[in-house]
Protein backbone atom coordinates (compact mmCIF):
# COMPACT_ATOMS: atom_id res chain seq x y z
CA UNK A 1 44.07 99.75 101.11
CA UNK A 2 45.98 96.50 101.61
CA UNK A 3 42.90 94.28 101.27
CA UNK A 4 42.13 95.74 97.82
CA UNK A 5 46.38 95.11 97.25
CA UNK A 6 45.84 91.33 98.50
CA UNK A 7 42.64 90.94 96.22
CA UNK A 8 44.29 92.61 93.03
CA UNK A 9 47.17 90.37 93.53
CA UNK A 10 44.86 86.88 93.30
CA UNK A 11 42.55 88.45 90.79
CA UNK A 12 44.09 87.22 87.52
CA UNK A 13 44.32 83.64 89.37
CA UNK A 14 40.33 83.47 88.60
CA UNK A 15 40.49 84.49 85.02
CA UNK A 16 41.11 80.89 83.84
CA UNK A 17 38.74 78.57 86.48
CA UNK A 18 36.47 76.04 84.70
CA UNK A 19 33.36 77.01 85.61
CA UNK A 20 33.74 80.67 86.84
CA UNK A 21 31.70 83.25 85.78
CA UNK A 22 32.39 85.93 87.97
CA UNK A 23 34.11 86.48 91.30
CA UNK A 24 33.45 90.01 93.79
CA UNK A 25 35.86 90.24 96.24
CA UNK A 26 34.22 91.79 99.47
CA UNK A 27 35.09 93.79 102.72
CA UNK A 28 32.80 94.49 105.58
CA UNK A 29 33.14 97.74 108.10
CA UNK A 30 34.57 95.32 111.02
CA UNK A 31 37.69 94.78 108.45
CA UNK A 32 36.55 91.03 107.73
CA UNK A 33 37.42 90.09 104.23
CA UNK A 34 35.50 87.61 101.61
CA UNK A 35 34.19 86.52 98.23
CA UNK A 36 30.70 85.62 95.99
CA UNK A 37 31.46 83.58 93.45
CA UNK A 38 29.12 82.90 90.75
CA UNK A 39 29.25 79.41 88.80
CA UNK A 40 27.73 77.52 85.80
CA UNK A 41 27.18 74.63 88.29
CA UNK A 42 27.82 73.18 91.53
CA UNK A 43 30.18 70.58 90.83
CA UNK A 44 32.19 73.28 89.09
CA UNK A 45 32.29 74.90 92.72
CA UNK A 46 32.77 71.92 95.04
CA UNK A 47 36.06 71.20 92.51
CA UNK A 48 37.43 74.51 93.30
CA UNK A 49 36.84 74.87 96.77
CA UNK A 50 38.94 71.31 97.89
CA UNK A 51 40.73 70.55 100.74
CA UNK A 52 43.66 71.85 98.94
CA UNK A 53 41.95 74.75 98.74
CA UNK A 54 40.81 75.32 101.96
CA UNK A 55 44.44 74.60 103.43
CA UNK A 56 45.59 77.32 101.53
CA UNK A 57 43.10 80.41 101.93
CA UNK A 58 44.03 78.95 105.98
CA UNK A 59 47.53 79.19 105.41
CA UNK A 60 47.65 82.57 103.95
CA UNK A 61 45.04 84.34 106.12
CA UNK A 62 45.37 82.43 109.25
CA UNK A 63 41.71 81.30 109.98
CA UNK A 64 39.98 78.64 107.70
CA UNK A 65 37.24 80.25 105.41
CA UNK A 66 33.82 79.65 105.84
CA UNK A 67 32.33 78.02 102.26
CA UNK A 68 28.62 78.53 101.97
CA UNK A 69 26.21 77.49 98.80
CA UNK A 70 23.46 78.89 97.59
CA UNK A 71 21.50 78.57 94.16
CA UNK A 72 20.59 81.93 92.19
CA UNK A 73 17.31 81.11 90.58
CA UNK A 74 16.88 84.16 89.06
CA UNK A 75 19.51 86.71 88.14
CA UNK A 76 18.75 90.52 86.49
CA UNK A 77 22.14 91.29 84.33
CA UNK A 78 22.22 94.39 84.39
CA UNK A 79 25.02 94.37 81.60
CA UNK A 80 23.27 92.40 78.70
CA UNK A 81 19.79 93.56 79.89
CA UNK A 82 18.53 90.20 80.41
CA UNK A 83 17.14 87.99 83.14
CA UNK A 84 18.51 84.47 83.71
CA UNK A 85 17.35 81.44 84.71
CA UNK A 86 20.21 79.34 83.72
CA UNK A 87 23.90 80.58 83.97
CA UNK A 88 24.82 82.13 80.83
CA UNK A 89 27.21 79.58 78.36
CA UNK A 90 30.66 80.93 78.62
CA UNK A 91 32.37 80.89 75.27
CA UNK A 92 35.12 79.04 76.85
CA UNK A 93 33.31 76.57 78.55
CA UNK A 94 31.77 75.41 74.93
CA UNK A 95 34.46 72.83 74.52
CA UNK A 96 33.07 71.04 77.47
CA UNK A 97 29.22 70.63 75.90
């Protein structure tokens, strides 16, 4: 579909973000288009998503995205079989401690 085109096309942009640990792109049935990010911290998300940013995402889809926080207490990973009450250290991010 051309959403999962656009998305595959941005994807690798996110490999490299301080702060990132994961990123699902998402599409509803109506055809609206969106993201969850998941971050070590919040400053780490309030740095991405500037003005600069903003103007951008605008530009490109023509309607300014709507930017919503929310803390994750408690998270199952399914992956490592563990559950997390602190984002997980990300081997790149170890420079940083």
């Amino acid at each position: 579909s051309d959403a999962t085109e656009i998305f595959s096309e941005s994807a690798a942009r996110y490999l490299d973000v301080p702060g990132l640990i994961g990123k699902a792109y998402v599409r509803y049935d109506d055809g609206t288009v969106g993201a969850a990010y998941w971050w070590t911290d919040r400053n780490a998300a309030e740095a991405r998503f500037n003005p600069g940013w903003i103007e951008g995402v605008t530009e490109k889809y023509g309607a300014a995205p709507i930017v919503e926080f929310c803390d994750t207490p408690v998270v199952v990973d399914y992956l490592t079989g563990t559950i997390r009450t602190t984002p997980p250290l990300l081997f790149r991010d170890q420079d940083r401690l």
